[in-house]
Protein backbone atom coordinates (compact mmCIF):
# COMPACT_ATOMS: atom_id res chain seq x y z
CA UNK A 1 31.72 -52.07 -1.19
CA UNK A 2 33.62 -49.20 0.03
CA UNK A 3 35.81 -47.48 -2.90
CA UNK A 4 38.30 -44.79 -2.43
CA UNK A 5 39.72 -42.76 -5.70
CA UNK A 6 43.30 -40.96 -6.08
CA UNK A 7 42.66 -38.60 -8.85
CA UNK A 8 44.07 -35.66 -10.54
CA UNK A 9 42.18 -32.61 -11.54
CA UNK A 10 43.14 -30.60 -15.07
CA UNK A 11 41.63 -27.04 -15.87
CA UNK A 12 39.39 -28.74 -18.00
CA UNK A 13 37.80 -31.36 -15.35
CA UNK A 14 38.00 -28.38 -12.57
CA UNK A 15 34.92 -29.03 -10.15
CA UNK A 16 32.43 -26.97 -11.79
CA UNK A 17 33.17 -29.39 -15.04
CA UNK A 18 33.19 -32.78 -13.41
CA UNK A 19 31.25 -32.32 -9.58
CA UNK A 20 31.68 -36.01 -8.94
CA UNK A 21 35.56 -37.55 -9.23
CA UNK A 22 34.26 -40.99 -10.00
CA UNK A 23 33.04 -38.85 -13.28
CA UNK A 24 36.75 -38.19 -14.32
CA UNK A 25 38.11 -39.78 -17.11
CA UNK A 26 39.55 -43.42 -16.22
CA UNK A 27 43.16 -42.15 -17.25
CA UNK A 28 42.59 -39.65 -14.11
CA UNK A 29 41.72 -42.07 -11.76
CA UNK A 30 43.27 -44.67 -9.38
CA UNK A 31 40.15 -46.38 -8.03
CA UNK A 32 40.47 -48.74 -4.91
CA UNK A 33 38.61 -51.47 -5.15
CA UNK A 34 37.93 -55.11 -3.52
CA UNK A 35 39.86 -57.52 -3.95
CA UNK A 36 42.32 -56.55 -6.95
CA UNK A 37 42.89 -52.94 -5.99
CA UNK A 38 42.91 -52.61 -2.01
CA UNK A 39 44.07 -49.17 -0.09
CA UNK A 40 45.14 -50.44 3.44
CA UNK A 41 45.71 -47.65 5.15
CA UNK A 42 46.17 -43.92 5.40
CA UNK A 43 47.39 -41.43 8.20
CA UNK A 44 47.39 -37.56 8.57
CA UNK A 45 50.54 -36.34 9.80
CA UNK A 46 49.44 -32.23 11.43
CA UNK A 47 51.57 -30.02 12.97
CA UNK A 48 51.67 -26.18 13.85
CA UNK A 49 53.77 -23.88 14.44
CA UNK A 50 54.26 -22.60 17.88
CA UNK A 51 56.51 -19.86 18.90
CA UNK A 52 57.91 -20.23 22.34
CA UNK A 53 59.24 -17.02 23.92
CA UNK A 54 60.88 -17.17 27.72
CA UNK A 55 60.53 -14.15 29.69
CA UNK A 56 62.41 -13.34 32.90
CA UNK A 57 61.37 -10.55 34.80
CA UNK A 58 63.57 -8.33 37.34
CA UNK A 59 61.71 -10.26 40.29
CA UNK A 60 63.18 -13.60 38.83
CA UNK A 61 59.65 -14.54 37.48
CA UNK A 62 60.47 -17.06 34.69
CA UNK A 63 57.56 -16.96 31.97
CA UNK A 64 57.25 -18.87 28.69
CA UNK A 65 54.49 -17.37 26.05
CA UNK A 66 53.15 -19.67 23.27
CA UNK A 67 51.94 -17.81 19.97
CA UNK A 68 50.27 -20.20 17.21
CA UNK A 69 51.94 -19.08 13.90
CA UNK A 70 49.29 -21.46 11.87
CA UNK A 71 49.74 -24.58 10.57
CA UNK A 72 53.22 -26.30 9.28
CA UNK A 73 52.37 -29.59 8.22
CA UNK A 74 49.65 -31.50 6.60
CA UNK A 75 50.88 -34.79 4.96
CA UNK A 76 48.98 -37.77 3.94
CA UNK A 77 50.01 -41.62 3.59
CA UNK A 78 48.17 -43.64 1.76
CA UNK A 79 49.52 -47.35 1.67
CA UNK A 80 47.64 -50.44 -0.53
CA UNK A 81 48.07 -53.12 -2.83
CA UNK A 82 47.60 -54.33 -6.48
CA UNK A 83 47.15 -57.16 -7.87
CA UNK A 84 47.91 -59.78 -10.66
CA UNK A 85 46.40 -58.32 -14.13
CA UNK A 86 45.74 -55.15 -12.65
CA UNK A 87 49.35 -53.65 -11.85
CA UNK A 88 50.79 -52.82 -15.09
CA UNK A 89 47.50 -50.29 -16.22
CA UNK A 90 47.58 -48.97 -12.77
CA UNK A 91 51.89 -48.51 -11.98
CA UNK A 92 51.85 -46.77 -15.35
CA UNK A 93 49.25 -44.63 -13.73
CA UNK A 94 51.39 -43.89 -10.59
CA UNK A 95 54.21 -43.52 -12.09
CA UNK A 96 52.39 -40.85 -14.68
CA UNK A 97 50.68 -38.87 -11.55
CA UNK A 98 54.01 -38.41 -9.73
CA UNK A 99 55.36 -37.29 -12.97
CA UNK A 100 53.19 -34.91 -14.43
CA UNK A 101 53.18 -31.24 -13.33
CA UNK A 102 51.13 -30.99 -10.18
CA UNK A 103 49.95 -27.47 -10.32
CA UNK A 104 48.06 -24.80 -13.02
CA UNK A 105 47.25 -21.35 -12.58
CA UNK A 106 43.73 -22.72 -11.40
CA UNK A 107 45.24 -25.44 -8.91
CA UNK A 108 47.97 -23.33 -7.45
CA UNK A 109 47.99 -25.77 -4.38
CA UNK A 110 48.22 -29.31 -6.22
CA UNK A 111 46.47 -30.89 -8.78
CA UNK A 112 45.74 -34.32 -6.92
CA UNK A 113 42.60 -35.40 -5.02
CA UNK A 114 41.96 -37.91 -2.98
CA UNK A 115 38.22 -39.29 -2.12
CA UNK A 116 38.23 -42.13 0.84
CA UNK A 117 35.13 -44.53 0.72
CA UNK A 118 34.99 -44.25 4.72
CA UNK A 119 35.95 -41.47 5.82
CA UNK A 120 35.40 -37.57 4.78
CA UNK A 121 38.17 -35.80 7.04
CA UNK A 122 40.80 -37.34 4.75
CA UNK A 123 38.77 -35.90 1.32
CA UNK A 124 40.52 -33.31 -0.13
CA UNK A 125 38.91 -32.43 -3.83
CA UNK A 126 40.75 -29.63 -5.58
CA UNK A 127 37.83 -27.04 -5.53
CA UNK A 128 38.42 -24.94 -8.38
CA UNK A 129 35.10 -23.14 -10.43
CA UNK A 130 35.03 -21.74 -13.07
CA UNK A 131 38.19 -20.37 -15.73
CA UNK A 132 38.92 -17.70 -12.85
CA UNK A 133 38.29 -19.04 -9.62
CA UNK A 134 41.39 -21.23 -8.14
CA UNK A 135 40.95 -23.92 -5.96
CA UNK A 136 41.60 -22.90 -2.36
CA UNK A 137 43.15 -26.46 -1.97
CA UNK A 138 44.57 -29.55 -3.57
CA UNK A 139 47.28 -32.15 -2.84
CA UNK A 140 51.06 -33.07 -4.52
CA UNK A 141 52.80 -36.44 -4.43
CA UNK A 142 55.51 -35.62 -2.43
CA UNK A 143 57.08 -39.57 -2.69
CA UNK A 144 55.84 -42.59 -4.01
CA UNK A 145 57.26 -46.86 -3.17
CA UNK A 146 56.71 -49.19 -5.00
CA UNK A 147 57.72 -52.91 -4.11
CA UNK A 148 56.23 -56.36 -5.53
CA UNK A 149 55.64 -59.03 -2.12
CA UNK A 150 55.21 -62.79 -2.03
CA UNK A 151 56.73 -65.72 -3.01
CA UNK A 152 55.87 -65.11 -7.25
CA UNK A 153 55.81 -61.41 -6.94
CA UNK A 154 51.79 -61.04 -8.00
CA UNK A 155 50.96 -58.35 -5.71
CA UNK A 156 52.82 -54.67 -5.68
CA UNK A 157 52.84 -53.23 -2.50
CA UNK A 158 52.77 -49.00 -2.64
CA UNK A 159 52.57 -45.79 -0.42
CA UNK A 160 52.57 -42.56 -1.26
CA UNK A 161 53.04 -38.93 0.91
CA UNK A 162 50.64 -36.41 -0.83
CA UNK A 163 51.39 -33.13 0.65
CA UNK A 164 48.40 -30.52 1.61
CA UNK A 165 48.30 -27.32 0.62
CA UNK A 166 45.92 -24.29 0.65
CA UNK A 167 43.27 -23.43 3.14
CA UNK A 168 42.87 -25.99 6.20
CA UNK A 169 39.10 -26.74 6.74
CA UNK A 170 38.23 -28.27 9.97
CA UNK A 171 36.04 -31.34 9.28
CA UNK A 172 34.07 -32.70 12.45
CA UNK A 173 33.98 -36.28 13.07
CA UNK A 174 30.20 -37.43 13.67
């Protein structure tokens, strides 16, 4: 059974504290899990910044230079589902991560992790060691919905944007 976790780090379960996210305290943890707790989906939105400059020399020669200024944009959207007896422990959870401060002098870049079951270019763990050493990275919930479905309203539909911040690591794909 493939689980993915949304969790949020503290400066007390930093990385060097708690390695493993699935160690984190339950109230730290949003655990996705078959059939009652299902993440559907999530997408990467990327984008750099490119400069364009146009040149036009005194022959008429029309040039346009790209420069890469870095990156702009990395967003994640997770969407899922909850279900029946398990919505009110785990909305009061949401509704507690999106609330709570999202950054401390050793998560400067976000607080919030995010561990998929299935794939490891969307993990982002909020890396930092020790009571000096900041994390390089971490996420924020930038946006949260929330909206119950069906014909008794037993399942709550949700996404949430968790914005990226810190220092990009390219992950290959094997």
């Amino acid at each position: 059974m493939v689980t993915s976790l949304l969790y949020v780090r503290t400066d007390t379960t930093r990385q060097d504290q708690v390695a493993d996210p699935r160690n984190l305290p339950s109230a730290q943890i949003l655990e996705f899990t078959q059939p009652n707790r299902v993440l559907e989906g999530i997408s990467e939105a990327y984008q750099n910044i490119v400069t364009k400059q146009v040149s036009v020399n005194q022959s008429g020669t029309r040039r346009i230079f790209l420069r890469d200024d870095g990156m702009k944009v990395r967003d994640f959207v997770i969407t899922g589902r909850l279900d029946k007896g398990s919505i009110t422990a785990n909305v009061n959870k949401i509704l507690k991560f999106r609330t709570d401060l999202m950054r401390t002098s050793l998560h400067p870049h976000g607080t919030i992790g995010f561990l998929s079951g299935n794939s490891t270019n969307f993990n982002i763990d909020p890396n930092a060691i020790g009571p000096t050493t900041a994390a390089t990275r971490g996420l924020m919930i930038g946006a949260t919905d929330l909206a119950y479905t069906g014909r008794v309203f037993t399942r709550l539909k949700f996404s949430m944007t968790l914005h990226f911040g810190g220092a990009h690591e390219v992950v290959t794909v094997v």
